[in-house]
C-alpha atoms as a PDB file:
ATOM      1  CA  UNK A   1     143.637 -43.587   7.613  1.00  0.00           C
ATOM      2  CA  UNK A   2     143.839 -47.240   6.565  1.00  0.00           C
ATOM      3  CA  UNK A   3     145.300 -46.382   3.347  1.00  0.00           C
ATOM      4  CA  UNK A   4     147.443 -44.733   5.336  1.00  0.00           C
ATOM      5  CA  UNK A   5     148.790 -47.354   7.285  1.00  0.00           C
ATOM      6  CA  UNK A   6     148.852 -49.421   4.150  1.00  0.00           C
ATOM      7  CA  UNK A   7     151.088 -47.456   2.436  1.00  0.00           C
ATOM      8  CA  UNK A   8     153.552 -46.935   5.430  1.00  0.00           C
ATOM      9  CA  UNK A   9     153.620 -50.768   5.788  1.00  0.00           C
ATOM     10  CA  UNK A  10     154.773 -51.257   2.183  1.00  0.00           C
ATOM     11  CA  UNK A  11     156.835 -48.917   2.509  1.00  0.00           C
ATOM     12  CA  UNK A  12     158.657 -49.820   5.370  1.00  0.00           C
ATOM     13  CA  UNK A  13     158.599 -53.558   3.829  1.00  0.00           C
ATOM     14  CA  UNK A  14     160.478 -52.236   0.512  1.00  0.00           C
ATOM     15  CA  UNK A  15     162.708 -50.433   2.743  1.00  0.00           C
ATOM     16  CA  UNK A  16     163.070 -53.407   4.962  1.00  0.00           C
ATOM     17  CA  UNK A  17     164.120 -55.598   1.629  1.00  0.00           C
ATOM     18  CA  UNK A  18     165.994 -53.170   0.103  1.00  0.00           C
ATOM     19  CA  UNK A  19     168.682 -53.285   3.416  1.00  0.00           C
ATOM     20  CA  UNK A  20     167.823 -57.037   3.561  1.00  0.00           C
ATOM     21  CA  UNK A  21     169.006 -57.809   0.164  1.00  0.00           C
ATOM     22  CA  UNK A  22     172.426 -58.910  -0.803  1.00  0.00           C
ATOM     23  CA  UNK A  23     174.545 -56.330  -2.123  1.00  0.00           C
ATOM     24  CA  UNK A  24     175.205 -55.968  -5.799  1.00  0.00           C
ATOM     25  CA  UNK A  25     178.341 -57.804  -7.215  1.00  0.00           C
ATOM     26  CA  UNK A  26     180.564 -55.525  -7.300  1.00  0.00           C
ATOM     27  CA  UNK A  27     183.456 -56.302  -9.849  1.00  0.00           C
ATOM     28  CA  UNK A  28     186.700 -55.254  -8.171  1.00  0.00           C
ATOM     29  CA  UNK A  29     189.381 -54.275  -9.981  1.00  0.00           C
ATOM     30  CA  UNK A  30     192.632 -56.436  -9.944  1.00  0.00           C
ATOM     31  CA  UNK A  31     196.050 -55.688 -10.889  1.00  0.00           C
ATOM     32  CA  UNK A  32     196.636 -56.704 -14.270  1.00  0.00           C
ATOM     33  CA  UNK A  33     199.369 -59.766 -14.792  1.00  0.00           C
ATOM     34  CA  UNK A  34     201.172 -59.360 -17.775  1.00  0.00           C
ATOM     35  CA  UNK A  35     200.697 -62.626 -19.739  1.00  0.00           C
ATOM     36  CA  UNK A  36     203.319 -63.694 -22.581  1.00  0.00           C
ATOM     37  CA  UNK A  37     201.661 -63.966 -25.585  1.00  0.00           C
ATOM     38  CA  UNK A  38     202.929 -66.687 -28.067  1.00  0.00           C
ATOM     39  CA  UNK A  39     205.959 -65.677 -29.872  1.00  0.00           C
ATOM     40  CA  UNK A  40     204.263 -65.662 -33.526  1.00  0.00           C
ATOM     41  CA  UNK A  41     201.427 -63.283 -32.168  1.00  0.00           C
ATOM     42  CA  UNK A  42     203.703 -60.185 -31.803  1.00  0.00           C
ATOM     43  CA  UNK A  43     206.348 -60.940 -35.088  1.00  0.00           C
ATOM     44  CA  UNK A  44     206.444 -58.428 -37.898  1.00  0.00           C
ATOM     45  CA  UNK A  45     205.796 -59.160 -41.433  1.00  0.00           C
ATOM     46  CA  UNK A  46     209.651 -59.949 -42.280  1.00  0.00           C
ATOM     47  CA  UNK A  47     210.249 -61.797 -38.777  1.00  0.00           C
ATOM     48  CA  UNK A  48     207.265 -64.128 -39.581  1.00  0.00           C
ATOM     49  CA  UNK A  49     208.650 -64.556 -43.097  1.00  0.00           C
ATOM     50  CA  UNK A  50     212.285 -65.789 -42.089  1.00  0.00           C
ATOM     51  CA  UNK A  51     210.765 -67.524 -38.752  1.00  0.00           C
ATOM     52  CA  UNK A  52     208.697 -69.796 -41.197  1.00  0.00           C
ATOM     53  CA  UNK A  53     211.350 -70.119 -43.506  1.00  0.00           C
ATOM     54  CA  UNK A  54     213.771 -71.413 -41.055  1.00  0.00           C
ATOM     55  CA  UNK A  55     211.304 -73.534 -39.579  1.00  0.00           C
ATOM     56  CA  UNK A  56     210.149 -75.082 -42.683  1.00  0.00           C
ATOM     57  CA  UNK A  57     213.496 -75.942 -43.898  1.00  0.00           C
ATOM     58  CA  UNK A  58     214.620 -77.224 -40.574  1.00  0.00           C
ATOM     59  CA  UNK A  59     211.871 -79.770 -40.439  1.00  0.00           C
ATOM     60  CA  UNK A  60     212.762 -80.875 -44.113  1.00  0.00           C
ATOM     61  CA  UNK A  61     216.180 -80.914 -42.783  1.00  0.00           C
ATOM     62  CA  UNK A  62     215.639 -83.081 -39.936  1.00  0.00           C
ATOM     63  CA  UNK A  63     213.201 -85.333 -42.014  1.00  0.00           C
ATOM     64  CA  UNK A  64     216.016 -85.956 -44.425  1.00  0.00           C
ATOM     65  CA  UNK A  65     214.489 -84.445 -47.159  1.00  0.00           C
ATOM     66  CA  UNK A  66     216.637 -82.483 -48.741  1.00  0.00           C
ATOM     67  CA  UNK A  67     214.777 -82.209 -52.240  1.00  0.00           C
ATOM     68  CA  UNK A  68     212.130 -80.203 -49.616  1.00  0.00           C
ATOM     69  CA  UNK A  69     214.655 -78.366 -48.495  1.00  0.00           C
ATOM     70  CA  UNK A  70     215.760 -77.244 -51.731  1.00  0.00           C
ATOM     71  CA  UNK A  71     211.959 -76.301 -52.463  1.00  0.00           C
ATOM     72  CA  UNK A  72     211.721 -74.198 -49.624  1.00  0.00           C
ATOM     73  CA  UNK A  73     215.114 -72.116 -50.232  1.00  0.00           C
ATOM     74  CA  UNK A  74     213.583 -72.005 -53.635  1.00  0.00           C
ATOM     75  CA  UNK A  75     210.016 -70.411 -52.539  1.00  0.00           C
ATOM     76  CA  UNK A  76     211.361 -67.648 -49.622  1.00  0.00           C
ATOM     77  CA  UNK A  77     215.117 -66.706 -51.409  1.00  0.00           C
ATOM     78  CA  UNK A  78     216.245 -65.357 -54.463  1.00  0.00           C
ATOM     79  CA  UNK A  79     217.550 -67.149 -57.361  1.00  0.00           C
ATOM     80  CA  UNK A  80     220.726 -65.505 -56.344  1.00  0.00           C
ATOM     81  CA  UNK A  81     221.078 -65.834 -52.813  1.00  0.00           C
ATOM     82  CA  UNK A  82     220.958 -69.714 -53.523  1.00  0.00           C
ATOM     83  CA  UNK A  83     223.393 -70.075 -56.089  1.00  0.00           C
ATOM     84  CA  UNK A  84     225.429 -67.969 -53.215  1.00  0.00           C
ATOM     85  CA  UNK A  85     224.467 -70.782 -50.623  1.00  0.00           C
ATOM     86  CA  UNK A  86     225.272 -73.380 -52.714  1.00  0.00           C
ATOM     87  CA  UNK A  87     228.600 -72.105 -53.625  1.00  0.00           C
ATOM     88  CA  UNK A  88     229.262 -71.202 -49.462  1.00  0.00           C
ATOM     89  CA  UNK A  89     228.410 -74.891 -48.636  1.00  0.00           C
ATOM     90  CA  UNK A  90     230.832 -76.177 -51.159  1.00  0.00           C
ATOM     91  CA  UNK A  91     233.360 -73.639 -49.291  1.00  0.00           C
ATOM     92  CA  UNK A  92     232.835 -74.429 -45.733  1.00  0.00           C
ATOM     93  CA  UNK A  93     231.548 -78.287 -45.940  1.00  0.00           C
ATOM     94  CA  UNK A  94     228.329 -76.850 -44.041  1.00  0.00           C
ATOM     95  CA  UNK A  95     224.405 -76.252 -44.068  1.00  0.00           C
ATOM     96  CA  UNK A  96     224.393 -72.733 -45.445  1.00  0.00           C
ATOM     97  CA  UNK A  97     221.254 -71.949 -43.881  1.00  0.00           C
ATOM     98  CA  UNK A  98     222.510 -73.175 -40.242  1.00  0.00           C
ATOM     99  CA  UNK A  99     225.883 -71.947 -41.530  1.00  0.00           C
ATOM    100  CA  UNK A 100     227.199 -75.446 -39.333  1.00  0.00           C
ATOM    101  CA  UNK A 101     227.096 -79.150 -39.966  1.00  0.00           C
ATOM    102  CA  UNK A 102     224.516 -79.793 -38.091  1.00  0.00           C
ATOM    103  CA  UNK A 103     220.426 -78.841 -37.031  1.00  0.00           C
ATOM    104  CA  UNK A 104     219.934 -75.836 -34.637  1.00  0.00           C
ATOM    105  CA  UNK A 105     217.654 -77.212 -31.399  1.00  0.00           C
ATOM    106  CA  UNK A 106     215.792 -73.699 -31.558  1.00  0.00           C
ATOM    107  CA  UNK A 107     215.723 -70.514 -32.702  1.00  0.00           C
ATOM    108  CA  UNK A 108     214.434 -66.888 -32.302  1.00  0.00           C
ATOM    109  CA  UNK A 109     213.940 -63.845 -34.427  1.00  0.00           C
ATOM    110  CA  UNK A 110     214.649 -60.142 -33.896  1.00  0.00           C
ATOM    111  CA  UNK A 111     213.534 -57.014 -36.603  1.00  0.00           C
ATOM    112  CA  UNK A 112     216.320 -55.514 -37.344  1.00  0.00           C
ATOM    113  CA  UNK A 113     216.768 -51.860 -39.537  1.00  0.00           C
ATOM    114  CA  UNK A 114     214.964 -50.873 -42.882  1.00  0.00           C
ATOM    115  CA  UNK A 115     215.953 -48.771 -45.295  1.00  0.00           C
ATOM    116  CA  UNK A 116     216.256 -48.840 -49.178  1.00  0.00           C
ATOM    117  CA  UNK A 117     213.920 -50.657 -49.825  1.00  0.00           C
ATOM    118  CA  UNK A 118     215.013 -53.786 -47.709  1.00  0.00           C
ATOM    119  CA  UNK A 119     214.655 -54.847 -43.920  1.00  0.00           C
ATOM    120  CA  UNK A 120     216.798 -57.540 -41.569  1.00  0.00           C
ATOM    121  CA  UNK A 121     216.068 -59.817 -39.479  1.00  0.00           C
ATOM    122  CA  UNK A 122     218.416 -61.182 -36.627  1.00  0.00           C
ATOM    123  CA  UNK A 123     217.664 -64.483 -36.530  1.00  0.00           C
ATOM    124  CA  UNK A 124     219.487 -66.297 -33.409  1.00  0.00           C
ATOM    125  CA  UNK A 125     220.380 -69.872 -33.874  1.00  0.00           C
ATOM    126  CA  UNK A 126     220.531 -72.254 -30.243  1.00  0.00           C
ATOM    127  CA  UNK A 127     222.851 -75.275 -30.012  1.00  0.00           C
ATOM    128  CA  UNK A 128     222.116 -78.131 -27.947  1.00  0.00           C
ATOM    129  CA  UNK A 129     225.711 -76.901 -26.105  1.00  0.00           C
ATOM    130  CA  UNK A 130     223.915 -73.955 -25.097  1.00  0.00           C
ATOM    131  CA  UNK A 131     225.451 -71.869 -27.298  1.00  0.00           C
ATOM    132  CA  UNK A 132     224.403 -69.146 -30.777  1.00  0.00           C
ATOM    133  CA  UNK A 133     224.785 -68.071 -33.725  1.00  0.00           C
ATOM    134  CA  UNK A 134     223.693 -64.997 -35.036  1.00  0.00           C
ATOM    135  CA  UNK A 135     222.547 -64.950 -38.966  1.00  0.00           C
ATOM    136  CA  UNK A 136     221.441 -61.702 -40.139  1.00  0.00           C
ATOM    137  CA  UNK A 137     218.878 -62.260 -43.044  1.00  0.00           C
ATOM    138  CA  UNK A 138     217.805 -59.043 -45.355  1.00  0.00           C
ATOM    139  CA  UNK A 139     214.747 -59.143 -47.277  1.00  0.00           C
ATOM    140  CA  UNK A 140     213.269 -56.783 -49.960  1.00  0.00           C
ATOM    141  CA  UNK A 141     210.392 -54.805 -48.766  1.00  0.00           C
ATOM    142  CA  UNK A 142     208.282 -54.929 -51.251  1.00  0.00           C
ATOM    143  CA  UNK A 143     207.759 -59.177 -51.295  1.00  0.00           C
ATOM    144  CA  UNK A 144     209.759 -60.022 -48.455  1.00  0.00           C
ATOM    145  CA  UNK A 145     211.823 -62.098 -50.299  1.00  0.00           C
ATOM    146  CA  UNK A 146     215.034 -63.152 -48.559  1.00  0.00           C
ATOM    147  CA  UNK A 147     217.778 -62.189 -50.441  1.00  0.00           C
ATOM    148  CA  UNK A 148     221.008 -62.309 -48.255  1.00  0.00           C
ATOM    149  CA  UNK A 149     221.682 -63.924 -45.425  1.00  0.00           C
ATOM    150  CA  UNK A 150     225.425 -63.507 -43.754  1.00  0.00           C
ATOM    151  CA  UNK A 151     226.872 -64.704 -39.912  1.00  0.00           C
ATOM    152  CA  UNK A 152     225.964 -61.427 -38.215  1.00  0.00           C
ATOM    153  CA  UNK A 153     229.067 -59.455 -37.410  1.00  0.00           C
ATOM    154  CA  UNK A 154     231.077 -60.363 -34.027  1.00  0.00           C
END
């Protein structure tokens, strides 16, 4: 009988804990808030090539080093899309890249359409004024080398 009692003591004791006790943490599920993610985290292949192009010359640009400049049109474009550039500033008295006289304040890249064995990128040029310019770059698939580059159509 005393083992009895014994055992219905601890057990009403465990039982008394167990509704004593704090209640598990219980995670609770929140709505999800979309978070941007920083722009170079979602770019393709060719929209990281002509977003680091452009940014790498710009810099020279604005550092007034052109010979840098020239370096950097020479690694990420074709030997022919340059001698096209260089003839184009001649033309229009111009940066051919920023196809204007002067340094965008910021920029932003869109993919554009593959096929034939090249893809474009829409590459959107912001003035201080507040206003664009849309350059369309194409680049080969293969290398992503940029190998024309043209004011995007109005």
């Amino acid at each position: 009988m005393t083992r009895l009692r014994t055992a219905a003591a601890a057990v009403l004791a465990l039982s008394l804990a167990g509704l004593l006790a704090p209640a598990p943490a219980v995670a609770l599920e929140r709505p999800r808030q979309h978070q941007r993610s920083a722009p170079d985290q979602r770019l393709t292949p060719a929209e990281r090539q002509v977003n680091a192009f452009f940014a790498q010359y710009r810099e020279d640009v604005l550092s007034g080093d052109l010979d840098g400049a020239r370096q950097v049109r020479a690694q990420y474009l074709t030997d022919d899309l340059n001698a096209r550039l260089d003839q184009w500033a001649a033309e229009n008295d111009a940066d051919p890249v920023f196809r204007a006289q002067n340094v965008p304040a910021g920029w932003s890249v869109a993919q554009g359409d593959s096929g034939a064995g090249h893809t474009t990128v829409l590459l959107t040029e912001q003035w201080d004024d507040g206003s664009t310019t849309l350059v369309d770059y194409q680049l080969r698939l293969p290398d992503l080398v940029i190998d024309d580059l043209e004011n995007a159509p109005a």
